[in-house]
N, C-alpha and C. Protein backbone atom coordinates (compact mmCIF):
# COMPACT_ATOMS: atom_id res chain seq x y z
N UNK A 1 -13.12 12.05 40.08
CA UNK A 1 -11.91 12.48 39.38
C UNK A 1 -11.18 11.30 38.78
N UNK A 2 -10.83 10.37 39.63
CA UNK A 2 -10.31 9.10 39.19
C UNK A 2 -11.00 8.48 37.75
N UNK A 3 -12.52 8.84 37.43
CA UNK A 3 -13.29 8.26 36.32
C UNK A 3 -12.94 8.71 35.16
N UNK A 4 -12.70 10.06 35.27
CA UNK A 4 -12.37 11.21 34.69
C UNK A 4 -11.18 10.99 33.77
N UNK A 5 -10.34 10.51 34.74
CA UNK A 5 -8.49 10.23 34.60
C UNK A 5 -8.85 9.12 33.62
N UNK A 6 -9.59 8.04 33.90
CA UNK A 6 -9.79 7.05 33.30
C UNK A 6 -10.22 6.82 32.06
N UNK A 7 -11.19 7.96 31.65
CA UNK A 7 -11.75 7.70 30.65
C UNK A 7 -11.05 8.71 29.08
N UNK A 8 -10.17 9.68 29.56
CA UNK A 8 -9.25 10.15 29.25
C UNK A 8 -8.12 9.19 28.98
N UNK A 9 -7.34 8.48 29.79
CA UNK A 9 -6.43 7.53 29.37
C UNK A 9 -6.81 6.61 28.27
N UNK A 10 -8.35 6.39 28.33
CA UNK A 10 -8.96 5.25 27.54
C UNK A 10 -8.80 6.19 25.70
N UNK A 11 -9.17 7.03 26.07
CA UNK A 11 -9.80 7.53 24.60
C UNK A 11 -8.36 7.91 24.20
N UNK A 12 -7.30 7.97 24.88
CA UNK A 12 -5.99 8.43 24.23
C UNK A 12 -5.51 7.33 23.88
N UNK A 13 -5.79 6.07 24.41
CA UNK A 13 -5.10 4.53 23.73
C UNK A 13 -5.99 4.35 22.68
N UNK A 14 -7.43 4.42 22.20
CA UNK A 14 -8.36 4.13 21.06
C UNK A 14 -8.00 4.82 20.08
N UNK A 15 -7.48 6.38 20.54
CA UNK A 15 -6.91 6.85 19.43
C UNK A 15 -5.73 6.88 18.83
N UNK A 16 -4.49 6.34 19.57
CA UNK A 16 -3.66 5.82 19.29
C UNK A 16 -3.31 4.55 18.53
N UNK A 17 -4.66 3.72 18.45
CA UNK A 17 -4.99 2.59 17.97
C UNK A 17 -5.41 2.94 16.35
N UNK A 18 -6.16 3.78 16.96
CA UNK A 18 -6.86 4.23 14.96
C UNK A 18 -6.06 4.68 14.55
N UNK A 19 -4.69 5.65 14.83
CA UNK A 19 -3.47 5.98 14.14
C UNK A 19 -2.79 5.36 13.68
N UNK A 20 -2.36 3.94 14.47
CA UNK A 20 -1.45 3.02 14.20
C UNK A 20 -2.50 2.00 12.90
N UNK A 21 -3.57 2.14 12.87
CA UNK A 21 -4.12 1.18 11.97
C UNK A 21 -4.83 1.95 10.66
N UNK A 22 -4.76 3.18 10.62
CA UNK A 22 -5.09 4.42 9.70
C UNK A 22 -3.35 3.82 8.73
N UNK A 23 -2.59 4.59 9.76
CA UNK A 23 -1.24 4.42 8.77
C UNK A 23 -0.87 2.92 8.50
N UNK A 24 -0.92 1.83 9.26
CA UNK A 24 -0.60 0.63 8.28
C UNK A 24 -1.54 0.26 7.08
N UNK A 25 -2.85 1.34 7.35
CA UNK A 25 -3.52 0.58 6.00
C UNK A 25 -3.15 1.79 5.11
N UNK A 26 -2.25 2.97 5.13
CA UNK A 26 -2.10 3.53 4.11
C UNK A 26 -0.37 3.02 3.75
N UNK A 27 -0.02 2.84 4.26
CA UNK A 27 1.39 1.60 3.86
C UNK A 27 0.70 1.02 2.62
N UNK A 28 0.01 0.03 3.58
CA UNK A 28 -0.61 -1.14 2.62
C UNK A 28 -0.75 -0.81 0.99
N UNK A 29 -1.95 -0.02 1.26
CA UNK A 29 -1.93 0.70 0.40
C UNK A 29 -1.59 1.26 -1.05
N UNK A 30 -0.41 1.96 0.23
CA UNK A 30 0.61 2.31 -0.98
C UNK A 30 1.66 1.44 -1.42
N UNK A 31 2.03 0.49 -0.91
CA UNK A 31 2.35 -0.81 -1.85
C UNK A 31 2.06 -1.72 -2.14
N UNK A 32 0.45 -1.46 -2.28
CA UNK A 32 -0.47 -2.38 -3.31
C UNK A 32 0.27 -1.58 -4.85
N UNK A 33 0.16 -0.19 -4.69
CA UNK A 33 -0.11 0.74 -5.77
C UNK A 33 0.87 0.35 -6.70
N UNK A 34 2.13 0.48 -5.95
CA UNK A 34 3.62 -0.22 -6.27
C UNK A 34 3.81 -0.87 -7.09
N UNK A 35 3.40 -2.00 -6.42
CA UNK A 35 3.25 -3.25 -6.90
C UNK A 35 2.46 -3.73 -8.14
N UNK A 36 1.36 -3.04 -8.33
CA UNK A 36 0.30 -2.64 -9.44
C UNK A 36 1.39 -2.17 -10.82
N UNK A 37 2.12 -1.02 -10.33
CA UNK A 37 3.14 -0.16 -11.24
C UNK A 37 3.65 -1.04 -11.73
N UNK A 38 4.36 -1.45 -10.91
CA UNK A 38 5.60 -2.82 -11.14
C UNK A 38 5.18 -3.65 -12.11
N UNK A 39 3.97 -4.65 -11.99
CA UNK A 39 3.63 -5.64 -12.82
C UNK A 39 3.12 -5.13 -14.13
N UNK A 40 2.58 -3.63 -14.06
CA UNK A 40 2.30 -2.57 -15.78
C UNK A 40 3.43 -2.90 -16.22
N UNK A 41 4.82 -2.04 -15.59
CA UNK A 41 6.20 -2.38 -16.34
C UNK A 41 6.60 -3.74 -16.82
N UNK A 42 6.33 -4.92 -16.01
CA UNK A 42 6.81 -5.68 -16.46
C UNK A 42 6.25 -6.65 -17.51
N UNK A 43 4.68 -6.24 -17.77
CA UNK A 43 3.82 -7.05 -18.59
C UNK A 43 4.43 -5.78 -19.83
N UNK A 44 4.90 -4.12 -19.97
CA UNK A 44 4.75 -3.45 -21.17
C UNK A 44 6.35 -4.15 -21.88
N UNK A 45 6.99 -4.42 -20.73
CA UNK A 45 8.49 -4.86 -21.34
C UNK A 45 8.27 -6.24 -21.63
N UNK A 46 7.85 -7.33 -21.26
CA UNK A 46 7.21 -8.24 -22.35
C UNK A 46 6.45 -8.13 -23.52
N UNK A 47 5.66 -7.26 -23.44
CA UNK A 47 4.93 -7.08 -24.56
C UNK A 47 6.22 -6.55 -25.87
N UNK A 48 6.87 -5.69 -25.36
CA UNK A 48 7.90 -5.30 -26.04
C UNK A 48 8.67 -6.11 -26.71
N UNK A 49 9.35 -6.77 -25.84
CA UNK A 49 10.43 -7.84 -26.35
C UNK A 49 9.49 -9.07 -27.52
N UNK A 50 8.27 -9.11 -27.01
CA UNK A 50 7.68 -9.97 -28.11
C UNK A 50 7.21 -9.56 -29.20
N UNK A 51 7.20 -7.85 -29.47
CA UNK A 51 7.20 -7.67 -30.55
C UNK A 51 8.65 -7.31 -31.39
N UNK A 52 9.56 -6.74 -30.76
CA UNK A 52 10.99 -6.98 -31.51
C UNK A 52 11.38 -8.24 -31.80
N UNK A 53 11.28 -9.49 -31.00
CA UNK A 53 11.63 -10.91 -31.40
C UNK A 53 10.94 -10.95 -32.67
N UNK A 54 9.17 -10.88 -32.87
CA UNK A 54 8.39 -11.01 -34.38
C UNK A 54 9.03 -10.43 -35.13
N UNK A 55 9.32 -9.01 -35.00
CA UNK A 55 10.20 -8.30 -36.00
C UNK A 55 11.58 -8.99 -36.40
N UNK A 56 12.29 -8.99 -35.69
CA UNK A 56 13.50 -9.70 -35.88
C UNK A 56 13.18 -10.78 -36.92
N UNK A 57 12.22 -11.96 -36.40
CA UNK A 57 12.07 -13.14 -36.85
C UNK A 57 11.58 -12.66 -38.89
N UNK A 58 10.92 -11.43 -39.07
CA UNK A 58 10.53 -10.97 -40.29
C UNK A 58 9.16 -11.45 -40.71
């Protein structure tokens, strides 16, 4: 019975383990994705401003 108890306690910490490391890699993840977004916006708003400056300039 005691083995029993044991091997039960075991498989409830392994799986507690793959939960905790399931969800930090979907964190991760998802602010890779973010971050991805982020640098689109900020390379389309450069791109922007360098074509109104050409314009401007005529």
């Amino acid at each position: 019975m005691d083995n029993a108890f044991l091997i039960i306690v075991l498989a409830v910490a392994c799986i507690s383990v793959g939960i905790v490391r399931i969800g930090s890699w979907v964190i991760a993840h998802h602010e890779q994705e973010q971050t991805r977004v982020l640098l689109q916006q900020v390379y389309a708003a450069c791109a922007i401003a360098q074509v109104r400056a050409e314009v401007r300039r005529g």
